[in-house]
PDB file of N, CA and C in Angstrom:
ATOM      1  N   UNK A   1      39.219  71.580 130.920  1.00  0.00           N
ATOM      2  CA  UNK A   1      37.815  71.442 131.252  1.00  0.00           C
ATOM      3  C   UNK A   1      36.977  71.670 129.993  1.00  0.00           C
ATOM      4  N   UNK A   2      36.348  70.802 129.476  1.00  0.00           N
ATOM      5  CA  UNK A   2      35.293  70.770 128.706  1.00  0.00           C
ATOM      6  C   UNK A   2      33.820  71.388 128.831  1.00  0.00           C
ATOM      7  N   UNK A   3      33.648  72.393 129.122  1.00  0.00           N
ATOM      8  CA  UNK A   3      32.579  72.959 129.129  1.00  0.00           C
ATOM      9  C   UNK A   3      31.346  73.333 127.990  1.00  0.00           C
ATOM     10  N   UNK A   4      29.941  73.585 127.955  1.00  0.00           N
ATOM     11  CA  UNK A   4      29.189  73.267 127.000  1.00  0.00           C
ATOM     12  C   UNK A   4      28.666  74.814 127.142  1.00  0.00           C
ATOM     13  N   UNK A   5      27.753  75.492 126.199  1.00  0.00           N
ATOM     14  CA  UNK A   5      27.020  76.138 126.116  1.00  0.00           C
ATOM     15  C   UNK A   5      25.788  75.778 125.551  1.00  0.00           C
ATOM     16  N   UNK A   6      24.544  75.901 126.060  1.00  0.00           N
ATOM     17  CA  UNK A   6      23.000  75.486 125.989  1.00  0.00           C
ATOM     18  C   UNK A   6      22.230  76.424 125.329  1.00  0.00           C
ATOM     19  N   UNK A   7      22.397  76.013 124.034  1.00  0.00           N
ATOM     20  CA  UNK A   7      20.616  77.461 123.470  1.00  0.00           C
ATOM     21  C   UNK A   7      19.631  77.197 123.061  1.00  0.00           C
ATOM     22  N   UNK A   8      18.907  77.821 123.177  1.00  0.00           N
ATOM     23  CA  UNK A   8      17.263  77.461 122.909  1.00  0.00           C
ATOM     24  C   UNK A   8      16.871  77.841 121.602  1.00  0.00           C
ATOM     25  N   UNK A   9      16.322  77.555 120.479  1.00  0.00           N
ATOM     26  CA  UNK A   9      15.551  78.204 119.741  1.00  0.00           C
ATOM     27  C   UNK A   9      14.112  78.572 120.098  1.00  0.00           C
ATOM     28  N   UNK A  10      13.992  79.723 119.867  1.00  0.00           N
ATOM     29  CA  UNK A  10      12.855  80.182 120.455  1.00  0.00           C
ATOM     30  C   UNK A  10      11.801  80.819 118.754  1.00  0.00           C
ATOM     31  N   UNK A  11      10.443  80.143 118.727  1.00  0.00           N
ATOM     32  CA  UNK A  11       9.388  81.047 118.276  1.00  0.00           C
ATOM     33  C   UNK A  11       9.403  82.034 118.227  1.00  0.00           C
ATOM     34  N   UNK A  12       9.586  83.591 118.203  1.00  0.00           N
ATOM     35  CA  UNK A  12       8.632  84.651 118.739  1.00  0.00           C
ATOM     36  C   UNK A  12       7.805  85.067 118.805  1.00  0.00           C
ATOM     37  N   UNK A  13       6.657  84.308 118.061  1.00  0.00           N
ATOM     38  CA  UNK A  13       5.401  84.241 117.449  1.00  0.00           C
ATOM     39  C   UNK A  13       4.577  83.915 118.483  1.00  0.00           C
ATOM     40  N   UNK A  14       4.856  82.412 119.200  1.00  0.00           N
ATOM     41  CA  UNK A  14       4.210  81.911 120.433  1.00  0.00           C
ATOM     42  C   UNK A  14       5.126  81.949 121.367  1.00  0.00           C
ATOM     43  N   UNK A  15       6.945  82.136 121.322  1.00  0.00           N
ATOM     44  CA  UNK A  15       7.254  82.424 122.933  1.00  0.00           C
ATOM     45  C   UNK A  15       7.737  80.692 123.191  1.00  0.00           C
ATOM     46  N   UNK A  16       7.555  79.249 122.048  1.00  0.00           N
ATOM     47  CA  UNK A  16       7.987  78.592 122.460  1.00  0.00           C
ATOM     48  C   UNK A  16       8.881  78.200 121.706  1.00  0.00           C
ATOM     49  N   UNK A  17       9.803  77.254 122.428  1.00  0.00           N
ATOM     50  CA  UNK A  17      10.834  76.394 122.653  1.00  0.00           C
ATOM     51  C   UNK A  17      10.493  75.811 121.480  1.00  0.00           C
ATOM     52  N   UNK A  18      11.643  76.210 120.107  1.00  0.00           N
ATOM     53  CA  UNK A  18      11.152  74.884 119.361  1.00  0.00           C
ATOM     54  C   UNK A  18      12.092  73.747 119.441  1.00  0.00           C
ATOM     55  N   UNK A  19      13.919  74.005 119.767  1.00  0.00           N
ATOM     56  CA  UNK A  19      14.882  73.129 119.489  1.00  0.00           C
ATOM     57  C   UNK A  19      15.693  73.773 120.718  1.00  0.00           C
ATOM     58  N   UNK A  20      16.835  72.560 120.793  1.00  0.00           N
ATOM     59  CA  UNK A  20      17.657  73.196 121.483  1.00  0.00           C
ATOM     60  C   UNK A  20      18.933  72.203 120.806  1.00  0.00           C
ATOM     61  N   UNK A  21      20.692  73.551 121.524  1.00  0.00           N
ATOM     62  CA  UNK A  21      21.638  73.159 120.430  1.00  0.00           C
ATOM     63  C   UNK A  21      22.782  73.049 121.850  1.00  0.00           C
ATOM     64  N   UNK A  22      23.701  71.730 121.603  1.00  0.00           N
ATOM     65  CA  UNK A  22      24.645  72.179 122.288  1.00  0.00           C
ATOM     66  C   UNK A  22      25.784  72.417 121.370  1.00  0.00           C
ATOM     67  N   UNK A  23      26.877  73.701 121.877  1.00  0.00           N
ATOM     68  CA  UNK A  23      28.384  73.656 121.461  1.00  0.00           C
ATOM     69  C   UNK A  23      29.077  73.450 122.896  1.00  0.00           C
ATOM     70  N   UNK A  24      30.494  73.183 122.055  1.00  0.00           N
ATOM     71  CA  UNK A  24      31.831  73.405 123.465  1.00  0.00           C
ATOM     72  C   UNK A  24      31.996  74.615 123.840  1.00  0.00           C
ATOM     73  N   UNK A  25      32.131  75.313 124.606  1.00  0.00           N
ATOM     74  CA  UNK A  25      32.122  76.764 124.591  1.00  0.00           C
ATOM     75  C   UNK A  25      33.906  77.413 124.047  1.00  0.00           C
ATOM     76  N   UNK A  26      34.434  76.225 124.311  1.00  0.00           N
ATOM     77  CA  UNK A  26      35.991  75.893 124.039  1.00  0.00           C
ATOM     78  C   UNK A  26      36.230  76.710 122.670  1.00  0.00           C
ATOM     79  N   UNK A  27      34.899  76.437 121.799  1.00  0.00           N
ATOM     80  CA  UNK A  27      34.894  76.806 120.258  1.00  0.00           C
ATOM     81  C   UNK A  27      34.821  78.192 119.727  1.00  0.00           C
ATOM     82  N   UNK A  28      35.395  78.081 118.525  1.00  0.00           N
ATOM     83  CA  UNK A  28      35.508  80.031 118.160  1.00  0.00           C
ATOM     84  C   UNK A  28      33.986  80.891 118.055  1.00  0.00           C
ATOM     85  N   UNK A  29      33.831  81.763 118.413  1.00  0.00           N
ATOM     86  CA  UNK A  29      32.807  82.227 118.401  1.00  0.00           C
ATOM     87  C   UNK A  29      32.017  82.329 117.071  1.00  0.00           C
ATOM     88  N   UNK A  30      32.778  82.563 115.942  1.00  0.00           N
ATOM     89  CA  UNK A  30      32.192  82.335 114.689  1.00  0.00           C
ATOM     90  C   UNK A  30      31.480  81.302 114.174  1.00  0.00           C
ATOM     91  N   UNK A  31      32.728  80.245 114.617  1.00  0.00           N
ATOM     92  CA  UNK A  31      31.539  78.952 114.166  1.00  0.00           C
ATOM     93  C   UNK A  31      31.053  78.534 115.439  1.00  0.00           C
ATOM     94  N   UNK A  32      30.923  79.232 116.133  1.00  0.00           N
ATOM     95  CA  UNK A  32      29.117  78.868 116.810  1.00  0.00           C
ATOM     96  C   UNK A  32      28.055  79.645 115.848  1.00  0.00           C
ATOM     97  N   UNK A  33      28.739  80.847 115.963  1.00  0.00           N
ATOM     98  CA  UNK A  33      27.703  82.204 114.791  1.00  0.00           C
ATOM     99  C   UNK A  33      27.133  80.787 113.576  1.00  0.00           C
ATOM    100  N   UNK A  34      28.210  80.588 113.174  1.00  0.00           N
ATOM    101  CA  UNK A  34      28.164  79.474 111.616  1.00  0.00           C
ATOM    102  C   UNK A  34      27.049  78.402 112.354  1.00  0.00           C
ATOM    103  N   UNK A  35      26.943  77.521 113.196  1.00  0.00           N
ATOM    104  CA  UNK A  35      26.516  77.105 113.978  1.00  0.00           C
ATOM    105  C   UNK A  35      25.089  76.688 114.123  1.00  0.00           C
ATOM    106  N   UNK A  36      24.887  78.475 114.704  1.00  0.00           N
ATOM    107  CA  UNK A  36      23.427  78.518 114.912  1.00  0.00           C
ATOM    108  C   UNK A  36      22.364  79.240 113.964  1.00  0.00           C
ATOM    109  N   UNK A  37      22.756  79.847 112.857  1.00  0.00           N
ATOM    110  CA  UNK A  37      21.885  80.368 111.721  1.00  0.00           C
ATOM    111  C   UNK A  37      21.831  79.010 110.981  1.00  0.00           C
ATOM    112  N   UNK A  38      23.382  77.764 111.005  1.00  0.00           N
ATOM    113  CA  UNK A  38      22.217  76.860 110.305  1.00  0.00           C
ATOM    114  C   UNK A  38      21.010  76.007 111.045  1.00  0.00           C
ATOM    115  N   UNK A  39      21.428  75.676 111.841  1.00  0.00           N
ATOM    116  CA  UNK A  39      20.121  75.224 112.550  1.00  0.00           C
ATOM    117  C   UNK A  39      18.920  76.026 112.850  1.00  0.00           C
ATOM    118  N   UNK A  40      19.179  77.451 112.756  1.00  0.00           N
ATOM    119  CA  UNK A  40      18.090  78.583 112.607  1.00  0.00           C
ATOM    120  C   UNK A  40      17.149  78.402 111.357  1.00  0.00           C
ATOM    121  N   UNK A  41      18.189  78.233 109.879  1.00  0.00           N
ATOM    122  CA  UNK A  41      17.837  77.569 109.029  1.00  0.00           C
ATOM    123  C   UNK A  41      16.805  76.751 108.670  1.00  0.00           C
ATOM    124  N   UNK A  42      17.787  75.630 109.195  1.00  0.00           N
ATOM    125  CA  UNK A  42      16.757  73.906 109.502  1.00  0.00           C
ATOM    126  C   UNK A  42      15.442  74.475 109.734  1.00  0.00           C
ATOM    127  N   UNK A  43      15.531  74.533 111.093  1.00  0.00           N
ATOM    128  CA  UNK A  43      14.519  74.977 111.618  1.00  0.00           C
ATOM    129  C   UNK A  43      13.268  75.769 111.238  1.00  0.00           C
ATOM    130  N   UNK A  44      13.802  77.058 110.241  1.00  0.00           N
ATOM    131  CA  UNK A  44      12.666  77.528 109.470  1.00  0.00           C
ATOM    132  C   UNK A  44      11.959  77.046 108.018  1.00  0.00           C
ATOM    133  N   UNK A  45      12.816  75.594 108.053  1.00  0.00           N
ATOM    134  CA  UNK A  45      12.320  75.176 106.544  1.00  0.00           C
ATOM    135  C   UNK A  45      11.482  73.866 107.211  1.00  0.00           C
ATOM    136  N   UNK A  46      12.050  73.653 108.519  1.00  0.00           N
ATOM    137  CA  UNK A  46      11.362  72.241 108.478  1.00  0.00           C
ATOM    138  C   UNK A  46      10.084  72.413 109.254  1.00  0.00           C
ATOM    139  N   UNK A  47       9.441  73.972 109.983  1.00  0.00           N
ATOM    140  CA  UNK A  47       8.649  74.005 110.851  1.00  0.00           C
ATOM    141  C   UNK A  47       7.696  74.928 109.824  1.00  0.00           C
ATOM    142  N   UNK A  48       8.377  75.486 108.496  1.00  0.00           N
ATOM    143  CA  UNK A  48       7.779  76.167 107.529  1.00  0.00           C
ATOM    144  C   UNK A  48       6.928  77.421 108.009  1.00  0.00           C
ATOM    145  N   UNK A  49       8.178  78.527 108.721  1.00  0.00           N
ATOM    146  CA  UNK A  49       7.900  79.513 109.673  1.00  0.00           C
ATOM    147  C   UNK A  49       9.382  80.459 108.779  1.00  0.00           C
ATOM    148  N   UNK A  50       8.811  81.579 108.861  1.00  0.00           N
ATOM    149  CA  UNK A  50       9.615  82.881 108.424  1.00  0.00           C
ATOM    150  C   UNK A  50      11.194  82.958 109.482  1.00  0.00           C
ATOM    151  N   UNK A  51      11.930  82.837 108.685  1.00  0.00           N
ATOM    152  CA  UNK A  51      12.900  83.169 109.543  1.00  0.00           C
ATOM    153  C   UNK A  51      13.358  84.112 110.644  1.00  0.00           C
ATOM    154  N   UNK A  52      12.291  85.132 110.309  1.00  0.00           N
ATOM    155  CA  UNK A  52      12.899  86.525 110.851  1.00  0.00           C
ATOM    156  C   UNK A  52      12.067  85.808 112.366  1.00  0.00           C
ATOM    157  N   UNK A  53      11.201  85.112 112.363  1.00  0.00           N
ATOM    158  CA  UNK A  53      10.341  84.932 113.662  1.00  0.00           C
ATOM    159  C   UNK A  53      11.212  83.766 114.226  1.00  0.00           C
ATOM    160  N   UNK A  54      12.534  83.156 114.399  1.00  0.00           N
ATOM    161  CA  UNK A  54      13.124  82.449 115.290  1.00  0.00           C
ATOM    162  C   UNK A  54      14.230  83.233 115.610  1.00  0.00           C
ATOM    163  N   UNK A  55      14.344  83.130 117.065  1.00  0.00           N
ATOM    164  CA  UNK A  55      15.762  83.295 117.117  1.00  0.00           C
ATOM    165  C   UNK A  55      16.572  82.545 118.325  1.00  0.00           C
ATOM    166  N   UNK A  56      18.343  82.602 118.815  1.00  0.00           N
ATOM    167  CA  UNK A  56      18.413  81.757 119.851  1.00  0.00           C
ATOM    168  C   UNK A  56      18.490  82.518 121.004  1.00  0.00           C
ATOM    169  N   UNK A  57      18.675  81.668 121.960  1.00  0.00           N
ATOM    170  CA  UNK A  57      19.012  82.598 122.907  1.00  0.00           C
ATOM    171  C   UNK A  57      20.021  81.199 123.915  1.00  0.00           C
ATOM    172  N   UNK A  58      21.094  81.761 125.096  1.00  0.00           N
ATOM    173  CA  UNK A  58      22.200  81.092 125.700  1.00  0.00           C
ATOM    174  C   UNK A  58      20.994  80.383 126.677  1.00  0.00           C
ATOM    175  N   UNK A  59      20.943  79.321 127.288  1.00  0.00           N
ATOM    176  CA  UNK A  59      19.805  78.764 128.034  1.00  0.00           C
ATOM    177  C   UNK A  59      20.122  79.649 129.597  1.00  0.00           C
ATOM    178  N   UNK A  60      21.518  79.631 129.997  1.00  0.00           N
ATOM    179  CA  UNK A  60      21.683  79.630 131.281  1.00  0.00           C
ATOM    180  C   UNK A  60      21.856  81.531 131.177  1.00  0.00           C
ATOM    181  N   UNK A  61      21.188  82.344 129.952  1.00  0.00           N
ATOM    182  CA  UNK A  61      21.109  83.745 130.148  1.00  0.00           C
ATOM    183  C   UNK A  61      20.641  83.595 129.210  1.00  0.00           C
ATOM    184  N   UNK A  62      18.929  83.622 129.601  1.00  0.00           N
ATOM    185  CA  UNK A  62      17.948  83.915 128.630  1.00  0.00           C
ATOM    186  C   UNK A  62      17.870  85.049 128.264  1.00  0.00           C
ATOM    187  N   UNK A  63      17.135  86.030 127.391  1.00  0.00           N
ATOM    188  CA  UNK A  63      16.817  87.120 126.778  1.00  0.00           C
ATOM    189  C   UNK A  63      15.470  87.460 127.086  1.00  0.00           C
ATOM    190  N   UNK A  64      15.054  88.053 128.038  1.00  0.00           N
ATOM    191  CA  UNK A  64      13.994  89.046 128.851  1.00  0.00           C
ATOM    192  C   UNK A  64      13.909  88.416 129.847  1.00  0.00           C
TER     193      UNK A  64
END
């Protein structure tokens, strides 16, 4: 069974949704880790926002 895991990049600044990422969940946990700081990355160079203010979170177990 091929199953996916869904995350959100989230703002914390405004609380929104800037991207979202799929992996296989099949995959090692590291390189998801590897994964999602680069698209955390991307994300803070291409929206030209401080890194420390994104982070992800699992879609189907959000964080608060």
């Amino acid at each position: 069974m091929n199953t996916k895991t869904y995350y959100e990049f989230v703002n914390s600044q405004t609380g929104n949704v800037i991207a979202h990422l799929t992996l296989a969940s099949a995959s090692d946990k590291k390189d998801h880790k590897k994964k999602l700081e680069a698209k955390k990355v991307h994300l803070a160079t291409t929206h030209k926002l401080n890194l420390n203010l994104i982070y992800w979170q699992d879609k189907d177990h959000p964080i608060g």
